[in-house]
PDB file of N, CA and C in Angstrom:
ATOM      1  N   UNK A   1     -39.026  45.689  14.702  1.00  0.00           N
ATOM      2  CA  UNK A   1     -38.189  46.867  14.776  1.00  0.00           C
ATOM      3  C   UNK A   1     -39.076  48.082  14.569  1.00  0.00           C
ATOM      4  N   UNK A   2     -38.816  48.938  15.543  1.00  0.00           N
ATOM      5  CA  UNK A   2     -39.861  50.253  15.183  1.00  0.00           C
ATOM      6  C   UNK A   2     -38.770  51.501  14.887  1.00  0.00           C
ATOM      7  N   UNK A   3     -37.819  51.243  15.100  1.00  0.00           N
ATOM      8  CA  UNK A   3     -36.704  52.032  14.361  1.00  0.00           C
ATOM      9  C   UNK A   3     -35.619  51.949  13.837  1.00  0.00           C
ATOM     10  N   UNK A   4     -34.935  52.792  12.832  1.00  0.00           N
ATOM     11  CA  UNK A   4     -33.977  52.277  12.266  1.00  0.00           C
ATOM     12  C   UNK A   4     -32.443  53.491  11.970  1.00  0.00           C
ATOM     13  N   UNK A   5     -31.613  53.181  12.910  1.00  0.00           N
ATOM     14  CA  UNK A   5     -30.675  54.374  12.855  1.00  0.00           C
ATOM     15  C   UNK A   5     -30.034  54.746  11.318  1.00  0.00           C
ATOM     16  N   UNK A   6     -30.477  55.979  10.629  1.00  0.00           N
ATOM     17  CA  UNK A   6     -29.792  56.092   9.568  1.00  0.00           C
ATOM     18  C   UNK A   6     -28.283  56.273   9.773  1.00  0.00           C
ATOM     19  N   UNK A   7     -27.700  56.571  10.689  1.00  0.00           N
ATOM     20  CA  UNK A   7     -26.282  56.239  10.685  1.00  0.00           C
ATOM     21  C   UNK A   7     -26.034  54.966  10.312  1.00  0.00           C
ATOM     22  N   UNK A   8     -26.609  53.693  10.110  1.00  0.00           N
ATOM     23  CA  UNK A   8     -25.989  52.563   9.972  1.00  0.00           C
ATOM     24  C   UNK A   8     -26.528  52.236   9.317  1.00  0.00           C
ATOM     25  N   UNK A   9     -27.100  53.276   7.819  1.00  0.00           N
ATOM     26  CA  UNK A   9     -27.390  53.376   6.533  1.00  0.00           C
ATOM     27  C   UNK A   9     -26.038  54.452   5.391  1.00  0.00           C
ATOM     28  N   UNK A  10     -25.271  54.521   6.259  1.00  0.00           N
ATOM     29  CA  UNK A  10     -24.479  55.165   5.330  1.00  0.00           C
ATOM     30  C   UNK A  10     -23.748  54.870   4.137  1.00  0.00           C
ATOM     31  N   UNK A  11     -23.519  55.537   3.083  1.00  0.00           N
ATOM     32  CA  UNK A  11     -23.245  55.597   1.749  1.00  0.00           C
ATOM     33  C   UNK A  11     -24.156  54.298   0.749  1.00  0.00           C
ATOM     34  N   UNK A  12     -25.742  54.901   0.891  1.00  0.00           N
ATOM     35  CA  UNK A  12     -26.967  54.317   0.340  1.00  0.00           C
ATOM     36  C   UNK A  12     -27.346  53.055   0.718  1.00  0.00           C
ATOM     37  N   UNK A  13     -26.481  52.326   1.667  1.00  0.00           N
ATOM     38  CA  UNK A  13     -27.091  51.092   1.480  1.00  0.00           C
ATOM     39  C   UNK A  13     -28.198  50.358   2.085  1.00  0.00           C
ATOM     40  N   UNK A  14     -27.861  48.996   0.869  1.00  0.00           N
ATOM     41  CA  UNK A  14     -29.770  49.395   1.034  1.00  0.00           C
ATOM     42  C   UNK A  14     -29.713  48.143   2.116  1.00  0.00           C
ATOM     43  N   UNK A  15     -31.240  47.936   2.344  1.00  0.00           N
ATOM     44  CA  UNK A  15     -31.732  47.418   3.575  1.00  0.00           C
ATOM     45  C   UNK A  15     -33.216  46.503   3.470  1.00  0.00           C
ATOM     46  N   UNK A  16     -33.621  45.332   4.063  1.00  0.00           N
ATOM     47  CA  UNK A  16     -34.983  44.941   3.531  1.00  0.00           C
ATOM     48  C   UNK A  16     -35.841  44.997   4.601  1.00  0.00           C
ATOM     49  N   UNK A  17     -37.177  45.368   3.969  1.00  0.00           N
ATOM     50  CA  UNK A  17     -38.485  44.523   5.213  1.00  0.00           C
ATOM     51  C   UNK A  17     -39.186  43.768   4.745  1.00  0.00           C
ATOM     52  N   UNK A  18     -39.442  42.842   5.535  1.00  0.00           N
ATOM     53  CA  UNK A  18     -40.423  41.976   4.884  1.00  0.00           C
ATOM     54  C   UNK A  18     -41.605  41.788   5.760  1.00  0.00           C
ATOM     55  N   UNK A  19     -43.100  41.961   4.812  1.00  0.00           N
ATOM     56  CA  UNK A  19     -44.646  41.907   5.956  1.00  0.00           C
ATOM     57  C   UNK A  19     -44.633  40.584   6.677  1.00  0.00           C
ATOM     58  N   UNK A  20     -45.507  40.827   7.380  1.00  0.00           N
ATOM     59  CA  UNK A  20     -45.626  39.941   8.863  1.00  0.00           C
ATOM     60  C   UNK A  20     -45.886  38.653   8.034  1.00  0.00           C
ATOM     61  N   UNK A  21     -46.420  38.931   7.440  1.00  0.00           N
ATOM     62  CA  UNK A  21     -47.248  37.836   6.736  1.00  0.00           C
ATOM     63  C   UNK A  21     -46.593  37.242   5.481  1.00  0.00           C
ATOM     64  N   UNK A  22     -44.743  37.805   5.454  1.00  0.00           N
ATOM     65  CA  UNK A  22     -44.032  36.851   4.467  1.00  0.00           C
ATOM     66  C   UNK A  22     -44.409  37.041   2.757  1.00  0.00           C
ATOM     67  N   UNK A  23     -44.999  37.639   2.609  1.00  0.00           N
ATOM     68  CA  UNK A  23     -45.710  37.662   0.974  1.00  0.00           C
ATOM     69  C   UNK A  23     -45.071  38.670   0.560  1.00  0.00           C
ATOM     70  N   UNK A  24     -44.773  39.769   1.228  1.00  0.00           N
ATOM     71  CA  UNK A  24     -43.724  41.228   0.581  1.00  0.00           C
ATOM     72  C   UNK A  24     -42.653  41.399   0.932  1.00  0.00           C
ATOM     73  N   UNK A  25     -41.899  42.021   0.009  1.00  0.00           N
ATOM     74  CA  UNK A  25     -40.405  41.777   0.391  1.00  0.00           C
ATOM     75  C   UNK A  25     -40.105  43.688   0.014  1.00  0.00           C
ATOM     76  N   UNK A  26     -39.612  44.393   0.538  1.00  0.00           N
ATOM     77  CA  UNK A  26     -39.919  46.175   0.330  1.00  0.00           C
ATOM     78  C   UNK A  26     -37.918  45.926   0.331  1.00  0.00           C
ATOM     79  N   UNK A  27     -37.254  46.279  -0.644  1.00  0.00           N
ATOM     80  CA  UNK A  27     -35.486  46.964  -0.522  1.00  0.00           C
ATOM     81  C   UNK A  27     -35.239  48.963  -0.432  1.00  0.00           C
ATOM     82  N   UNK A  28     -35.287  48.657   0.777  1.00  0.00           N
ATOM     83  CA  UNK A  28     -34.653  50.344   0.221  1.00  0.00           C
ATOM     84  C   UNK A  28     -33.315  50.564   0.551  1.00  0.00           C
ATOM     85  N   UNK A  29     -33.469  51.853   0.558  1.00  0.00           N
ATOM     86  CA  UNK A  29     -31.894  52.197   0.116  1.00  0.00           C
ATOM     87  C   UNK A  29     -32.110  53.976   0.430  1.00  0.00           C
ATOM     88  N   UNK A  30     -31.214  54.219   1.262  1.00  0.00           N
ATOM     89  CA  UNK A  30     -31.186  55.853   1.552  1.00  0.00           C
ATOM     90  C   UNK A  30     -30.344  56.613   0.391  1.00  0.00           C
ATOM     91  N   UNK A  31     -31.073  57.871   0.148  1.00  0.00           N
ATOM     92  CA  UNK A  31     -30.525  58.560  -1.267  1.00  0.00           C
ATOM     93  C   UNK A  31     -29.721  59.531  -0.053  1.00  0.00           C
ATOM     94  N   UNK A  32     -30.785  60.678   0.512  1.00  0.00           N
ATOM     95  CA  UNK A  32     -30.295  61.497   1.576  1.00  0.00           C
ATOM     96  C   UNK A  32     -30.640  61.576   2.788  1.00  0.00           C
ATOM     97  N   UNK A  33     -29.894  62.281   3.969  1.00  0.00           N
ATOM     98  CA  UNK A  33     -30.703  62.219   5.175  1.00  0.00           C
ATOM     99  C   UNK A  33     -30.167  63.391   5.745  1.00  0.00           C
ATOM    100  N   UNK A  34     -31.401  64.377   6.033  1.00  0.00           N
ATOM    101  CA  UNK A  34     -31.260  65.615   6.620  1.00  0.00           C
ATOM    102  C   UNK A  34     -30.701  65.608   7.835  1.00  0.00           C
ATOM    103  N   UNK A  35     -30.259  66.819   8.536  1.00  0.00           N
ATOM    104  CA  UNK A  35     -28.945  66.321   9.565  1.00  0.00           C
ATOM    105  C   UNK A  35     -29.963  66.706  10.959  1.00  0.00           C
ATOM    106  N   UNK A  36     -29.749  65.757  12.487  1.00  0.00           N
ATOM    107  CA  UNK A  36     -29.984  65.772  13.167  1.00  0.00           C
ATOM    108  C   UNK A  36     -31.735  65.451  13.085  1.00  0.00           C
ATOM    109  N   UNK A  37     -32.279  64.299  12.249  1.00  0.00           N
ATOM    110  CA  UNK A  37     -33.506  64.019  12.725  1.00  0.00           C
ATOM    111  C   UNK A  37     -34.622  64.661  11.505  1.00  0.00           C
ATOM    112  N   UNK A  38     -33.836  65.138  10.835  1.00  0.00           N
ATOM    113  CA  UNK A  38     -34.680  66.018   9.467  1.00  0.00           C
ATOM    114  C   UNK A  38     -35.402  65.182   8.415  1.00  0.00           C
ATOM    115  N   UNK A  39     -35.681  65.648   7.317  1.00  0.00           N
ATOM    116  CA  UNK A  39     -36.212  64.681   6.266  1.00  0.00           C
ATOM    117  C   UNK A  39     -34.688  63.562   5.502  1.00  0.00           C
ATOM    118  N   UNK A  40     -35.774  62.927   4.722  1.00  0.00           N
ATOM    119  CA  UNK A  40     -34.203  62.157   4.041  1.00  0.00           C
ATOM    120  C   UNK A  40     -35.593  61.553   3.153  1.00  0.00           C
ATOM    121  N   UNK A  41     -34.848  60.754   2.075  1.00  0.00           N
ATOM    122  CA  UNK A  41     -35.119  61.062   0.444  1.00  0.00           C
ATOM    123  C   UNK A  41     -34.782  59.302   0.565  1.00  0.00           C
ATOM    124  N   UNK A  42     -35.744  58.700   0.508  1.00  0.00           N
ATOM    125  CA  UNK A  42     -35.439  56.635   0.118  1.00  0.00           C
ATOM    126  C   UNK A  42     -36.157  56.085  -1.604  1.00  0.00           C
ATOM    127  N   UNK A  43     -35.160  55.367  -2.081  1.00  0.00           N
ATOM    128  CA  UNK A  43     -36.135  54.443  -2.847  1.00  0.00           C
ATOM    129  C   UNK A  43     -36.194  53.155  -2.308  1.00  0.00           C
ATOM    130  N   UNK A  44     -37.342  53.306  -2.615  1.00  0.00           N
ATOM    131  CA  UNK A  44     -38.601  51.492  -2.400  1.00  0.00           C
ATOM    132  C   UNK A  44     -38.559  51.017  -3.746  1.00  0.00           C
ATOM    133  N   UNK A  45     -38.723  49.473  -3.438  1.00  0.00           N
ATOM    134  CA  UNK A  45     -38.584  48.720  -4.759  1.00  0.00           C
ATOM    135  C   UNK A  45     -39.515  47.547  -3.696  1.00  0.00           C
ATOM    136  N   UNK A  46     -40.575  47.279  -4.401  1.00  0.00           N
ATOM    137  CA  UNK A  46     -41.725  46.359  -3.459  1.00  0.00           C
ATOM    138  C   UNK A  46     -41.521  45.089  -4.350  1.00  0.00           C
ATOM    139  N   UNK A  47     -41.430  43.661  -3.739  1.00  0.00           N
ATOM    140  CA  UNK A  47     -41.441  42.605  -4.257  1.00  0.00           C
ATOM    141  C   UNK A  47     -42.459  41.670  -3.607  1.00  0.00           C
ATOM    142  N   UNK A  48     -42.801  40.936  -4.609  1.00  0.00           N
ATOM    143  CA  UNK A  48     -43.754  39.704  -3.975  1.00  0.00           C
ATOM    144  C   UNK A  48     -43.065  38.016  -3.866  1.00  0.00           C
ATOM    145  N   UNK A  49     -42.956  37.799  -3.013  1.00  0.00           N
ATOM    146  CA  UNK A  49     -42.137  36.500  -2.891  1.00  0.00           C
ATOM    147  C   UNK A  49     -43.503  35.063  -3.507  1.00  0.00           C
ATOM    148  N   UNK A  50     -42.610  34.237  -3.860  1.00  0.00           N
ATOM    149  CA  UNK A  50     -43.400  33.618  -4.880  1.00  0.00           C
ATOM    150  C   UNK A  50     -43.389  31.644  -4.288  1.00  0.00           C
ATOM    151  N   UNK A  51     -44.238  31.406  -3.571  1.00  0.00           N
ATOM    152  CA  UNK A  51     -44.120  30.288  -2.816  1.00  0.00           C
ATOM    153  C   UNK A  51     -44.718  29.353  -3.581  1.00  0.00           C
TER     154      UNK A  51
END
């Protein structure tokens, strides 16, 4: 995925990626998003998956 519509992030929720390579797990979550393409405000919370 090389993009991700913040419309279908609405009211914070959160969302995961995980690296190619399966070892990181990243949750965010939209705080704000400036209107029409502007800035917007995320927290990251980085995890390591544990095999």
């Amino acid at each position: 995925m090389t993009r991700l519509p913040l419309d279908d992030l609405a009211d914070e929720r959160p969302f995961c990626v995980r690296s190619s390579d399966g070892e990181r797990l990243v949750v965010a979550r939209l705080v704000e998003a400036g209107p029409a393409g502007g800035p917007v405000t995320v927290v990251l919370s980085q995890h390591l998956t544990v095999r």
